[in-house]
Protein backbone atom coordinates (compact mmCIF):
# COMPACT_ATOMS: atom_id res chain seq x y z
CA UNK A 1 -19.60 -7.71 46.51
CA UNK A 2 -16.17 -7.87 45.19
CA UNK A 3 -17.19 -11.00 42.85
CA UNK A 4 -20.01 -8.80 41.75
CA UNK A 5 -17.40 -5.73 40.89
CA UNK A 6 -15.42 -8.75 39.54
CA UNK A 7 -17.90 -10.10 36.81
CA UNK A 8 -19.01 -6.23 36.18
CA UNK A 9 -15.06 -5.58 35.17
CA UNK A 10 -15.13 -8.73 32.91
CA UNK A 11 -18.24 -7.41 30.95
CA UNK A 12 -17.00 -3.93 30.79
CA UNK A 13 -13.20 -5.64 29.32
CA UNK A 14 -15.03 -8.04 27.07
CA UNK A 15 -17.62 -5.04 25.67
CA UNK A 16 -14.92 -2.96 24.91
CA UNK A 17 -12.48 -6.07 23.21
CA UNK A 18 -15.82 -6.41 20.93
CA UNK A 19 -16.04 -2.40 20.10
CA UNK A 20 -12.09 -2.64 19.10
CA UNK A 21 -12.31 -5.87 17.34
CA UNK A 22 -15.20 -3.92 15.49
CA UNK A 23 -13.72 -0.73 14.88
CA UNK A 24 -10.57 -2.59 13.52
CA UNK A 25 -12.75 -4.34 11.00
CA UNK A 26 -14.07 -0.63 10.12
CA UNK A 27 -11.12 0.16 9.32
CA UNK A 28 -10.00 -2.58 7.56
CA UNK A 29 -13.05 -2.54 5.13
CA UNK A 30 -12.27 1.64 4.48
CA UNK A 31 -8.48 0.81 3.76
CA UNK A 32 -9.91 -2.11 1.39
CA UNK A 33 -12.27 -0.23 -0.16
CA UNK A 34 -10.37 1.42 -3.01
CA UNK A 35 -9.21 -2.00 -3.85
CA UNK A 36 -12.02 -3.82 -4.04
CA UNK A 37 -13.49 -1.23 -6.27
CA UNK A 38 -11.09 -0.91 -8.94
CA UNK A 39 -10.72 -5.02 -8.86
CA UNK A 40 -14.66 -4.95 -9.22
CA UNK A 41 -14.60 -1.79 -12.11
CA UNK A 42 -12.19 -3.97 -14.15
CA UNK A 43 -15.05 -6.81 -14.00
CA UNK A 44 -17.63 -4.51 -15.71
CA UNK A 45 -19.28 -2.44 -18.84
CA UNK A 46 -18.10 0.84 -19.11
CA UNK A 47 -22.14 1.28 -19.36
CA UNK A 48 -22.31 -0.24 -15.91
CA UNK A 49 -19.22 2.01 -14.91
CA UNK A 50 -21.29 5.21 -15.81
CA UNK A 51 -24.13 3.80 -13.82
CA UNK A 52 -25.68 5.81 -10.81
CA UNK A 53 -26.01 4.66 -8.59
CA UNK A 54 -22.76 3.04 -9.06
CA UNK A 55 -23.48 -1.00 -8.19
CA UNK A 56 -21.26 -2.40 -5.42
CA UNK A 57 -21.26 -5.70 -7.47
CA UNK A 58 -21.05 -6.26 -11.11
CA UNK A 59 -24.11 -7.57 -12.76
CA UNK A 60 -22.06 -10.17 -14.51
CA UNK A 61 -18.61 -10.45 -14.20
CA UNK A 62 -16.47 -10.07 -16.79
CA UNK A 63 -13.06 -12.06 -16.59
CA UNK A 64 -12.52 -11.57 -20.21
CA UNK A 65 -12.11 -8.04 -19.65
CA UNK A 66 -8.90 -9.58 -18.83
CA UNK A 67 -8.73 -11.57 -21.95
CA UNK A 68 -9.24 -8.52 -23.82
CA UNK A 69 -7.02 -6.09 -22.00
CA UNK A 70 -3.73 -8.67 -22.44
CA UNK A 71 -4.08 -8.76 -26.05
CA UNK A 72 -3.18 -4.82 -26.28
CA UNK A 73 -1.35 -4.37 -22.43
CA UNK A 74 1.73 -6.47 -22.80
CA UNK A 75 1.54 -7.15 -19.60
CA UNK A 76 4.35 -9.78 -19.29
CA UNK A 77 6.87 -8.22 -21.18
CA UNK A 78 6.79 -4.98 -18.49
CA UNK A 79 7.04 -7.93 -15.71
CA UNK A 80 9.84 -8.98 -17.19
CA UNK A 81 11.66 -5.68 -17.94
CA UNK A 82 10.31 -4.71 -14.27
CA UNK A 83 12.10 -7.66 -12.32
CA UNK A 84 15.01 -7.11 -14.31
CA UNK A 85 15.70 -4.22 -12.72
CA UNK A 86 14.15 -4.64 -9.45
CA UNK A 87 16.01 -7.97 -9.04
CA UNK A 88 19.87 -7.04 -8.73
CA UNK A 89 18.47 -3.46 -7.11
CA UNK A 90 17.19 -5.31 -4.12
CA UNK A 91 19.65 -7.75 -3.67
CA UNK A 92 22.44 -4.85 -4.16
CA UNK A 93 20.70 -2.30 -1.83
CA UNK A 94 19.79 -5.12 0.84
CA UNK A 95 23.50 -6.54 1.08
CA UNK A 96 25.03 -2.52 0.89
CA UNK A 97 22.73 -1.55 3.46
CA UNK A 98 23.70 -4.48 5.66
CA UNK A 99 26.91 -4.21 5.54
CA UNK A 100 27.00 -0.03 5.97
CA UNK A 101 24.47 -0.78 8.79
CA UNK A 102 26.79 -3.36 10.74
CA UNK A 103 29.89 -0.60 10.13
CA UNK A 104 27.90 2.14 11.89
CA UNK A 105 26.86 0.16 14.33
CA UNK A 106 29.75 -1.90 15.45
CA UNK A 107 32.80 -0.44 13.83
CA UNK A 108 35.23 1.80 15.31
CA UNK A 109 36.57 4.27 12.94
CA UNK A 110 37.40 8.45 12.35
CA UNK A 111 34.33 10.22 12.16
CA UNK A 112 31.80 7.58 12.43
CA UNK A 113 29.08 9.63 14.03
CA UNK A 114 30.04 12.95 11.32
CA UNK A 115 29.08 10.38 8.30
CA UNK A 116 25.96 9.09 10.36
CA UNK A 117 24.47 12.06 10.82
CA UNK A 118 25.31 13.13 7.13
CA UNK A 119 23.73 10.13 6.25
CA UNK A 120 20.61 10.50 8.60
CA UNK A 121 20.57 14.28 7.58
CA UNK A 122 20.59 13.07 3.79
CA UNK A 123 17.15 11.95 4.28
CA UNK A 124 15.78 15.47 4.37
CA UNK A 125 17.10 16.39 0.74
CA UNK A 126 14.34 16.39 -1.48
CA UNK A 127 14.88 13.76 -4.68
CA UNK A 128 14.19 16.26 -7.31
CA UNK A 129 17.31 17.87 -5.94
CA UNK A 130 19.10 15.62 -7.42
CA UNK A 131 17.51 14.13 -10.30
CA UNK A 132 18.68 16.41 -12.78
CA UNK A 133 22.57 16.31 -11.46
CA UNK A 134 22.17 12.39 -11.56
CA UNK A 135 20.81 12.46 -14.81
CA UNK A 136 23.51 14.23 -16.54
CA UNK A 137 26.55 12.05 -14.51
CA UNK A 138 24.91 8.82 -16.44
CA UNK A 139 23.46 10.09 -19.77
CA UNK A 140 26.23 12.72 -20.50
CA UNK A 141 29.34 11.43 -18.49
CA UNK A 142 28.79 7.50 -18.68
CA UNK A 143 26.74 7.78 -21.88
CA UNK A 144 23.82 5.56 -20.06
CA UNK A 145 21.25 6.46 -22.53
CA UNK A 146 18.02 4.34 -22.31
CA UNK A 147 19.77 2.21 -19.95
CA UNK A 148 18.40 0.32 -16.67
CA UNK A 149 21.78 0.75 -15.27
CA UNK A 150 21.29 4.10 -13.42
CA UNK A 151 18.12 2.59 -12.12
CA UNK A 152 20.24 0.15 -10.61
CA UNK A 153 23.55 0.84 -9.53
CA UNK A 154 22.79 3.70 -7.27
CA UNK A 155 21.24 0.97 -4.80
CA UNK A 156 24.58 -0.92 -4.74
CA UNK A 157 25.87 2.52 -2.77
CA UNK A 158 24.11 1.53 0.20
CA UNK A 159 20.67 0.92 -0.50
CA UNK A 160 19.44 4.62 0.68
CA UNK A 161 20.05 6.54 4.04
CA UNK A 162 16.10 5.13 5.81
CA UNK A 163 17.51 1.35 5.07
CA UNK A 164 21.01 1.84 6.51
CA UNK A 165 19.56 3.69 9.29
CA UNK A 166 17.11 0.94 9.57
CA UNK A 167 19.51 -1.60 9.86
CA UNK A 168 21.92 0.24 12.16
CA UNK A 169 19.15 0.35 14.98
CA UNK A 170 18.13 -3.10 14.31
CA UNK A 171 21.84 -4.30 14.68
CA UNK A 172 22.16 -1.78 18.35
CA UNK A 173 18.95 -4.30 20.29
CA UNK A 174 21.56 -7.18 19.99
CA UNK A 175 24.00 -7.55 22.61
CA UNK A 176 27.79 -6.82 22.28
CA UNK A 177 28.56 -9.30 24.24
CA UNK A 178 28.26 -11.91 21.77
CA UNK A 179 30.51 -10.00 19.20
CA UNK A 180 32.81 -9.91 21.84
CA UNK A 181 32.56 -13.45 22.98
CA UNK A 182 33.25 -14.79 19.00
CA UNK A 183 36.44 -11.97 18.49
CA UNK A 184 37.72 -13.79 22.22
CA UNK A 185 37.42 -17.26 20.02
CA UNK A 186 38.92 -15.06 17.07
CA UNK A 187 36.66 -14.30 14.82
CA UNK A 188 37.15 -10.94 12.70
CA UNK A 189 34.38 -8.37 11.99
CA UNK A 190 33.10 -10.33 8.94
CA UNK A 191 32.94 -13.20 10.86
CA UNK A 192 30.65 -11.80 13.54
CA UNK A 193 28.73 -10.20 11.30
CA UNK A 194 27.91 -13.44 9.21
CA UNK A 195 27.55 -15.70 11.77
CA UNK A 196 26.13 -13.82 14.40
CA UNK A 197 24.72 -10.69 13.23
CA UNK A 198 22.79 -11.55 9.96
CA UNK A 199 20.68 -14.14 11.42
CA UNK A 200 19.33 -11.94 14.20
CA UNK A 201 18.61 -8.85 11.41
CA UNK A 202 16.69 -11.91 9.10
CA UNK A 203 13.00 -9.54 9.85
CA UNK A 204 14.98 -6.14 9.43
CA UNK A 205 16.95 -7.39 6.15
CA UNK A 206 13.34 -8.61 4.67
CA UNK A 207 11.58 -4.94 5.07
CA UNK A 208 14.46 -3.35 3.79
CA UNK A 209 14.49 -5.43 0.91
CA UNK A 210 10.39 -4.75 0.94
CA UNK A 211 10.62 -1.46 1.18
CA UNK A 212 13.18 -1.48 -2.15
CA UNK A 213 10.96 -3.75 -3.87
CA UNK A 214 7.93 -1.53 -3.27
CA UNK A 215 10.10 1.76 -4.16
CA UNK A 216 11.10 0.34 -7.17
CA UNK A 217 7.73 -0.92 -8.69
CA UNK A 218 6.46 2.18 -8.20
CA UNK A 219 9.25 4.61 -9.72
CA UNK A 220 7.21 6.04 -12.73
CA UNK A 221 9.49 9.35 -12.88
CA UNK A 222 13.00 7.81 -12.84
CA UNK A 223 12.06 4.91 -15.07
CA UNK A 224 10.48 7.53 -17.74
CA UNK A 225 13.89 9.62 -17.55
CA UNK A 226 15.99 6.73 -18.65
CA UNK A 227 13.78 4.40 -20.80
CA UNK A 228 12.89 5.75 -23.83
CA UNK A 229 12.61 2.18 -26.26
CA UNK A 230 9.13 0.87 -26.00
CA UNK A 231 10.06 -2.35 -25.64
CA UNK A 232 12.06 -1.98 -22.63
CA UNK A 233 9.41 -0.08 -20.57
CA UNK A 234 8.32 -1.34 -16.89
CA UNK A 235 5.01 -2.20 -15.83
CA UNK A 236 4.43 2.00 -14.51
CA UNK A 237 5.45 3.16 -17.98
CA UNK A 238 3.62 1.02 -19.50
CA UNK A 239 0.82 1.08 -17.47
CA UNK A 240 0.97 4.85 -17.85
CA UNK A 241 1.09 4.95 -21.64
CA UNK A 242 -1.72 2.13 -22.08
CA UNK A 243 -4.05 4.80 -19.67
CA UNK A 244 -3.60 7.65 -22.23
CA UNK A 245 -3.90 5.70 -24.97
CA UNK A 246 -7.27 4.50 -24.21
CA UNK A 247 -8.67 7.43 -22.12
CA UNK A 248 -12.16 6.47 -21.82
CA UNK A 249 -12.51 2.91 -21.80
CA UNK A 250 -12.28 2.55 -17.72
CA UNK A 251 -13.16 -1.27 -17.78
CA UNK A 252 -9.88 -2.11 -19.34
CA UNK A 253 -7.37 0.45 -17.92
CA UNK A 254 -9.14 -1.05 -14.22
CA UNK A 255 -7.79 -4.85 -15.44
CA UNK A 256 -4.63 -3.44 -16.06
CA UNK A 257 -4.30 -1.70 -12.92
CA UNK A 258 -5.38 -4.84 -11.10
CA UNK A 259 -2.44 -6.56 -13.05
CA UNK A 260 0.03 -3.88 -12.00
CA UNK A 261 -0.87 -4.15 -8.32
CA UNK A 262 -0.90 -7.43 -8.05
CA UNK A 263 2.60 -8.71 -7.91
CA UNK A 264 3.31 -6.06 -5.00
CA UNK A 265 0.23 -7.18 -2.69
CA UNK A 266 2.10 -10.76 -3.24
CA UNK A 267 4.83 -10.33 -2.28
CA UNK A 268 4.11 -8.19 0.56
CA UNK A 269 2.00 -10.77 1.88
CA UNK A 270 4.84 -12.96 1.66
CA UNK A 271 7.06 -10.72 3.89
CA UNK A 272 4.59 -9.13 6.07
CA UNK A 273 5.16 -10.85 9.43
CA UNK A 274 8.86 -10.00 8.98
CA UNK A 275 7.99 -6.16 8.05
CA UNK A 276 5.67 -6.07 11.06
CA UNK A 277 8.46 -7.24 13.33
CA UNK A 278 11.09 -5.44 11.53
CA UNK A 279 9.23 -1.75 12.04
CA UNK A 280 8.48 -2.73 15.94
CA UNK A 281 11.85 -3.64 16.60
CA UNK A 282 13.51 -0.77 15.10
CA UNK A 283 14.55 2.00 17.29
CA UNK A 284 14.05 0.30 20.87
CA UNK A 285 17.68 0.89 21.28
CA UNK A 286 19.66 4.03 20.53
């Protein structure tokens, strides 16, 4: 009897692993869905676009859609001006973050929690708040005129309120005891937090610095405030400009949106493990 109710439970587990397992795949398809149908739009005829019923698959596909598309999308020269500014902005806003991060976290000083919250409570201003403000400090105070500097710098102030916060509760799972044990053998707070703290944040520092990546490629209305020279526009502003220039010829602006996305799904490939572990962790200790 009770190996009987034992082998029913077993089916029962194993029927219902196989209806998640399924479900998740569901899923998964939807969320890929979108993707796979620009990536197989950009391999088409703008006759075969128009089609209806639209084909799932393209009749032939067309890599030199690709060809074609490079010779008028300058593709690599918006990479280029892209990474230039996404570059310095994530390696400014992860190391800022860190270190604010660490300070609330760690630190003792006057009014600690008062600038926490302010920072936490920062969050919940809207950005167009302060766009215009920000725009006149660097165009009319600091003369930044089609500049990537504003684009930049403002990451170097600690990387945005989410990141710090994110790295404060990251910092808060790891036990004081082992700042205290390295001040006992006399190392100061830099110390600790280089050779103690930093490689135990390693998955927190990585989302942070995905998240800054992923805010940064796709910043269309800050990078068309500032950059103004043709030459020096980013892979959105171009990719923006190269849609309304062609308007109706769907193949094409499909291979360029392919190229756009691209470089993003890379690298968050690259990192995901680390961003899964990073978002789990976060905020299992207060």
């Amino acid at each position: 009897m009770a190996r009987g109710h034992y082998h029913s439970r077993k089916r029962r587990e194993r029927a219902t692993d196989v209806a998640s397992f399924l479900l998740v795949i569901l899923l998964a398809a939807g969320a890929m869905l979108p993707i796979w149908w620009i990536f197989r739009s950009s391999l088409m005829t703008n006759t075969e676009l128009y089609a209806y019923p639209p084909a799932f698959f393209p009749s032939k596909w067309l890599f030199s859609n690709y060809v074609e598309t490079l010779q008028t999308y300058d593709f690599w020269r918006y990479f280029k001006n892209t990474m230039t500014i996404i570059v310095p902005a994530v390696f400014g806003g992860t190391v800022t973050a860190t270190l604010c991060g660490y300070a609330f976290a760690r630190l003792k000083f006057r009014g600690k929690k008062f600038l926490f919250t302010l920072c936490v409570g920062s969050m919940l201003l809207p950005n167009m708040v302060t766009l215009i403000p920000l725009y006149l400090m660097w165009t009319r105070i600091f003369g930044l005129n089609n500049s990537y500097l504003p684009l930049i710098l403002p990451y170097f102030c600690g990387g945005g309120a989410f990141n710090i916060f994110l790295i404060r509760q990251f910092i808060s799972t790891i036990p004081k005891e082992l700042d205290e044990a390295a001040t006992i053998d006399g190392a100061g707070p830099m110390r600790v937090l280089v050779s103690i703290i930093l490689p135990a944040i390693k998955a927190a520092m990585i989302v942070v610095a995905l998240f800054l990546f992923i805010t940064l490629w796709n910043d269309l209305l800050q990078q068309t405030i500032y950059i103004d020279d043709p030459d020096r526009y980013t892979i959105a502003i171009g990719l923006s400009v190269f849609r309304s220039g062609l308007k109706a010829d769907w193949a094409k602006i499909m291979c360029a949106t392919c190229l756009a996305f691209v470089p993003g799904v890379v690298i968050y490939l690259i990192g995901q493990r680390y961003f899964v572990e990073g978002i789990v962790m976060t905020g299992m200790k207060n």
